[in-house]
C-alpha atoms as a PDB file:
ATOM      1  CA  UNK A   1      -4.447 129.854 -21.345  1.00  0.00           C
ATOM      2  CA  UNK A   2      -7.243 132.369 -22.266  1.00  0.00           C
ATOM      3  CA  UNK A   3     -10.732 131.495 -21.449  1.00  0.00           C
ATOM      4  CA  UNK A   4     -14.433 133.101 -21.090  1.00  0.00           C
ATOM      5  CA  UNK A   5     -16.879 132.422 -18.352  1.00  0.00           C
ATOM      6  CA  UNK A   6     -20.396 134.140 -18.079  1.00  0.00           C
ATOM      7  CA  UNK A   7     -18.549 136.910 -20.483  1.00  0.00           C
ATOM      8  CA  UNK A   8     -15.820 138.047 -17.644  1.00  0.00           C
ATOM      9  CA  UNK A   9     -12.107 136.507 -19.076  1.00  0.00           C
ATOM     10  CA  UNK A  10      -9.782 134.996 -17.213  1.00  0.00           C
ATOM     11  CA  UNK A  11      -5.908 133.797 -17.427  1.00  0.00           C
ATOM     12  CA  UNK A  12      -4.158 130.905 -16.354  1.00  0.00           C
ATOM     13  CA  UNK A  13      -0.875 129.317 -15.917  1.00  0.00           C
ATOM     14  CA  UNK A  14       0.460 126.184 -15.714  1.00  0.00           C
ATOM     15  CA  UNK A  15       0.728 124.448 -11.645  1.00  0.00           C
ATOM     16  CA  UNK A  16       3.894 124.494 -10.550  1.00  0.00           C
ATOM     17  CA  UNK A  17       5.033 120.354 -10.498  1.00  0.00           C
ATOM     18  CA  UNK A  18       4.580 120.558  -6.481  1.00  0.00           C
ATOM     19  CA  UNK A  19       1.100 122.341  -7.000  1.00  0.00           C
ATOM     20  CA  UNK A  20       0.803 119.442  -9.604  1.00  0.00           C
ATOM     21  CA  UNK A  21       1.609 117.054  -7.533  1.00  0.00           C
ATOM     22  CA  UNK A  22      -0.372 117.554  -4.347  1.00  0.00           C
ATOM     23  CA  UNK A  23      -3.323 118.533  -6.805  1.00  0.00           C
ATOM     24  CA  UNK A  24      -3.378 115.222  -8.726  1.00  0.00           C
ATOM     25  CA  UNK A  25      -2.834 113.159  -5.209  1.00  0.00           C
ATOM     26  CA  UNK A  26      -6.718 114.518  -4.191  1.00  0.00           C
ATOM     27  CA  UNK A  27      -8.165 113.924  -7.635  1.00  0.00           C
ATOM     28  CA  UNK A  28      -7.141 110.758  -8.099  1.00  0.00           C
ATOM     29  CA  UNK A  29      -9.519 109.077  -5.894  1.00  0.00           C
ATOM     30  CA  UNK A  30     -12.127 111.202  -7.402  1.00  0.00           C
ATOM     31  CA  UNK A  31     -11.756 110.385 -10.636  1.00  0.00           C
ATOM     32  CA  UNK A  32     -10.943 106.805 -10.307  1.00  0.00           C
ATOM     33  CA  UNK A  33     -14.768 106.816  -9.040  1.00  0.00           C
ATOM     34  CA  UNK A  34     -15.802 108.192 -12.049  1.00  0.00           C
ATOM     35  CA  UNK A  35     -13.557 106.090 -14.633  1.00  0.00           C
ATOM     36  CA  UNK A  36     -16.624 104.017 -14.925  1.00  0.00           C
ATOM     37  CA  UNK A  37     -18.591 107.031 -16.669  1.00  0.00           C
ATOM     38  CA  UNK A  38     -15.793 108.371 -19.058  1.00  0.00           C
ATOM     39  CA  UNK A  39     -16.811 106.572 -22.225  1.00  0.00           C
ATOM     40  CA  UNK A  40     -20.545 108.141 -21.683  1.00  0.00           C
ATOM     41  CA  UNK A  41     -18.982 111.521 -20.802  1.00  0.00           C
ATOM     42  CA  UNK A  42     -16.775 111.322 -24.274  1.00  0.00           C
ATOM     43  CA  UNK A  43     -19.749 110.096 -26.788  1.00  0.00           C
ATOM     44  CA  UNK A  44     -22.118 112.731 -25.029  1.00  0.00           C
ATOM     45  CA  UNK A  45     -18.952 115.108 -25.960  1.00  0.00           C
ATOM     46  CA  UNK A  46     -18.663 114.012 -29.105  1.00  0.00           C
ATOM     47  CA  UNK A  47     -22.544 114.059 -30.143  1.00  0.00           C
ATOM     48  CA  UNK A  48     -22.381 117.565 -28.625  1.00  0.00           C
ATOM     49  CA  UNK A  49     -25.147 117.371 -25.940  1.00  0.00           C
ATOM     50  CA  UNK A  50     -23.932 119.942 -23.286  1.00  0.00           C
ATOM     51  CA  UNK A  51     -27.210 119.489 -20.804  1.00  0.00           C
ATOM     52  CA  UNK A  52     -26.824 115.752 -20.860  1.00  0.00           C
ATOM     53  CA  UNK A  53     -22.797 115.866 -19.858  1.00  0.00           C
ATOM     54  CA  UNK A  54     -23.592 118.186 -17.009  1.00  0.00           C
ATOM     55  CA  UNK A  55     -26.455 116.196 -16.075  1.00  0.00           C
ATOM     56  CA  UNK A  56     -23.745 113.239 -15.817  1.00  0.00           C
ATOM     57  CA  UNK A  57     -21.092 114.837 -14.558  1.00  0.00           C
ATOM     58  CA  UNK A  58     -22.153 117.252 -12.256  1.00  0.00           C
ATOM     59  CA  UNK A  59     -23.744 115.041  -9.926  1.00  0.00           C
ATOM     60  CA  UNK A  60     -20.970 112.768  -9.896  1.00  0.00           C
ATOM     61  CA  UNK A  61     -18.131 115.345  -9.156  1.00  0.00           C
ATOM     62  CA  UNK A  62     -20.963 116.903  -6.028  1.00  0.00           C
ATOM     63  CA  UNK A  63     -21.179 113.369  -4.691  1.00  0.00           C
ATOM     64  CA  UNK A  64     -16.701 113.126  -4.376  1.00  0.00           C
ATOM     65  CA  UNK A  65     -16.795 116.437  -3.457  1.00  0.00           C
ATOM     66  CA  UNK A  66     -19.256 115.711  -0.268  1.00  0.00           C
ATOM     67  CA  UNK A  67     -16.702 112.627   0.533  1.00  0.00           C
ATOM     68  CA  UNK A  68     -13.956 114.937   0.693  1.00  0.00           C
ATOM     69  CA  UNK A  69     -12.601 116.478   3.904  1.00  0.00           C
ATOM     70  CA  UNK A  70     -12.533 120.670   3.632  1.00  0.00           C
ATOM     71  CA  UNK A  71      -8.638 120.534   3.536  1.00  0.00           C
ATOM     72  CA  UNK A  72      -8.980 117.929   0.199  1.00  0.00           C
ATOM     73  CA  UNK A  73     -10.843 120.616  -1.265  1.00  0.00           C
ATOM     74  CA  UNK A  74      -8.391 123.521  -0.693  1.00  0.00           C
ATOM     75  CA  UNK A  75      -5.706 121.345  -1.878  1.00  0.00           C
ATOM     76  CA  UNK A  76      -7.552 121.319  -4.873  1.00  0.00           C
ATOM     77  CA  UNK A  77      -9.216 124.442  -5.348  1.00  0.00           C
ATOM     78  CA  UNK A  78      -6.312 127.066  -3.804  1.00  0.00           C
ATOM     79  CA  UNK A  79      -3.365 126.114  -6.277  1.00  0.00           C
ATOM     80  CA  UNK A  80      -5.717 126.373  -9.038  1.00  0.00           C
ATOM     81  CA  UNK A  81      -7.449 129.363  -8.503  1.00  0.00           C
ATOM     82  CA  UNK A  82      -3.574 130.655  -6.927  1.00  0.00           C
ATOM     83  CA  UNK A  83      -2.699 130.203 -11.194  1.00  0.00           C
ATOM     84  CA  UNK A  84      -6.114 132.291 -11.842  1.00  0.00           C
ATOM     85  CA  UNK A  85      -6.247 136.079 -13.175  1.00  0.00           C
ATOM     86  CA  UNK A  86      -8.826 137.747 -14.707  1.00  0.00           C
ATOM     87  CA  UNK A  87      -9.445 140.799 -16.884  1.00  0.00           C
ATOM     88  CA  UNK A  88      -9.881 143.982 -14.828  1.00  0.00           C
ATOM     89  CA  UNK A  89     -10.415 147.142 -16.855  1.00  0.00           C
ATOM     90  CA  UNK A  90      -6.875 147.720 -18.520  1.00  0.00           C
ATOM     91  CA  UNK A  91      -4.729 144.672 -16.286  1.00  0.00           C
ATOM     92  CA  UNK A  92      -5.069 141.125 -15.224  1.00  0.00           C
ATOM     93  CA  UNK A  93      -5.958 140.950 -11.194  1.00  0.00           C
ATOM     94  CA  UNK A  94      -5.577 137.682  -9.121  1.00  0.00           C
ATOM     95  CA  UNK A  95      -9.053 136.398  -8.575  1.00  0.00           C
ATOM     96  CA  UNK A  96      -7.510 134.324  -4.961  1.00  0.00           C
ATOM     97  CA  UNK A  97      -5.434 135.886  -2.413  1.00  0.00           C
ATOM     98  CA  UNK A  98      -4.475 134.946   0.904  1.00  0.00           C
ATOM     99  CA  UNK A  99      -7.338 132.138   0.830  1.00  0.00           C
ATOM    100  CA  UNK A 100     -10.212 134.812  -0.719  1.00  0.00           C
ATOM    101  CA  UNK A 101     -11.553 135.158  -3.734  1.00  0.00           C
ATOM    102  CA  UNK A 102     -11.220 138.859  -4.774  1.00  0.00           C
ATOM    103  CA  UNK A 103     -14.413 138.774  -6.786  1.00  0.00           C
ATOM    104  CA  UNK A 104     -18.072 138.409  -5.512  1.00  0.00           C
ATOM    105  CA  UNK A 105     -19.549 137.815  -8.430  1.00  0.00           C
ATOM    106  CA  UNK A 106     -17.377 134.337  -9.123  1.00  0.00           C
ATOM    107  CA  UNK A 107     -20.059 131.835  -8.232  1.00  0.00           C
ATOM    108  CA  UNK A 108     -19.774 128.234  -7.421  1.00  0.00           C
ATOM    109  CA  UNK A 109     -19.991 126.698 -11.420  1.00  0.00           C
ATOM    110  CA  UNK A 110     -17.841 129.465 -12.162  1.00  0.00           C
ATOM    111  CA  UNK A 111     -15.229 128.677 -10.025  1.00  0.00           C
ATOM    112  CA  UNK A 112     -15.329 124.719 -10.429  1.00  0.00           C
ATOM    113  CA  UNK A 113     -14.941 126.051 -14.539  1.00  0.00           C
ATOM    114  CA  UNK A 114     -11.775 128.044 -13.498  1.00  0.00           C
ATOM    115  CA  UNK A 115     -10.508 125.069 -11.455  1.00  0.00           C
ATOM    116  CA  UNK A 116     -11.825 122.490 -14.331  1.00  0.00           C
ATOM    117  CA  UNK A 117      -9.496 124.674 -17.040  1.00  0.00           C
ATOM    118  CA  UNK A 118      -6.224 124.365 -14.673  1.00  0.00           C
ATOM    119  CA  UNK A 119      -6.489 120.954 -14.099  1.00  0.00           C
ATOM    120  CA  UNK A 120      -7.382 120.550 -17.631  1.00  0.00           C
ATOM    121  CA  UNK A 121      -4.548 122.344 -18.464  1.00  0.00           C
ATOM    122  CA  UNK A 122      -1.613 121.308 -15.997  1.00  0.00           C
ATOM    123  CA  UNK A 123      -2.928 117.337 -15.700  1.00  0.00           C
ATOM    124  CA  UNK A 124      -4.689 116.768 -19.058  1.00  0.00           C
ATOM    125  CA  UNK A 125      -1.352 114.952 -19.860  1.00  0.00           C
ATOM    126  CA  UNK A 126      -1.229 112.877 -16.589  1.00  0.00           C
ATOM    127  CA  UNK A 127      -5.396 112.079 -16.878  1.00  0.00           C
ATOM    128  CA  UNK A 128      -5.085 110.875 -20.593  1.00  0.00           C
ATOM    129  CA  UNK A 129      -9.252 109.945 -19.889  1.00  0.00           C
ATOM    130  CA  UNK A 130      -9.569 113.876 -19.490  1.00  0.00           C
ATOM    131  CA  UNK A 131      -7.829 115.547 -22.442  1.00  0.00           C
ATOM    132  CA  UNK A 132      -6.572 118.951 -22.117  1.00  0.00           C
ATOM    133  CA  UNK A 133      -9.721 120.117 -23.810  1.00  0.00           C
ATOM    134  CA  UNK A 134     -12.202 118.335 -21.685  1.00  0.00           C
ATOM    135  CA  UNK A 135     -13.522 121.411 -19.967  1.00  0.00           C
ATOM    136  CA  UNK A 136     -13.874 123.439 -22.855  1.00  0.00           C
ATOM    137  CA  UNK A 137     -17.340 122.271 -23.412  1.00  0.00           C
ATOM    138  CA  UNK A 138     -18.851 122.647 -19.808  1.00  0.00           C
ATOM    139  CA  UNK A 139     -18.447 126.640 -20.080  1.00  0.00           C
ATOM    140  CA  UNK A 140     -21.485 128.710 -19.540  1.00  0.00           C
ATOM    141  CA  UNK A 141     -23.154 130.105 -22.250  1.00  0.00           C
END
């Protein structure tokens, strides 16, 4: 999948099922906190009000994320930004190696987008609340 953040574009793949596996085991407590605020999330979607979803979600996802231990996160955040390449002059370059990110300028609700996308992407299917698309609409403008 192709996608555009802050006007930099990026490339992912799919999670490898053990990547999938271990990635969906962390999130599943998160979002089982939040299964309470899906229907809100979809009409705010649906009517197209962008500030009002990230108002809603982002606080939400900051509040699981403070709960989690640091090695939650990484199981989280490394496979997914592992998948993660991004358009470097004339090739595609790996924006995580060896547990860094190879580009300063990725910022924190940049890389939570990146990391929204592949989980988006490789667990819309197993999250049927969060369809494949969900993330679409939290990009930066």
């Amino acid at each position: 999948m192709e996608f555009e953040i802050n006007g930099v574009e990026y490339r992912t793949a799919k999670l490898n099922v053990f990547d999938q596996l271990k990635v969906s085991r962390k999130l599943l407590p998160v979002l089982a906190g939040m299964a309470s605020e899906f229907d809100a999330i979809n009409s705010m979607r649906a009517g197209g009000d962008t500030y009002a979803l990230l108002a809603t979600v982002v606080p939400k996802i900051a509040d699981a994320l403070a709960d989690m231990s640091d090695d939650s996160v990484n199981a989280i955040l490394h496979p997914c930004l592992s998948v993660t390449s991004r358009k470097h002059n004339k090739g595609w370059t790996p924006v995580f190696s060896q547990g860094e990110l190879m580009f300063d300028d990725i910022d924190l609700p940049g890389m939570l987008q990146i990391v929204g996308r592949v989980v988006g992407e490789s667990l819309g299917s197993f999250f049927p609340e969060l369809p494949e698309s969900e993330t679409a609409t939290l990009s930066a403008d």
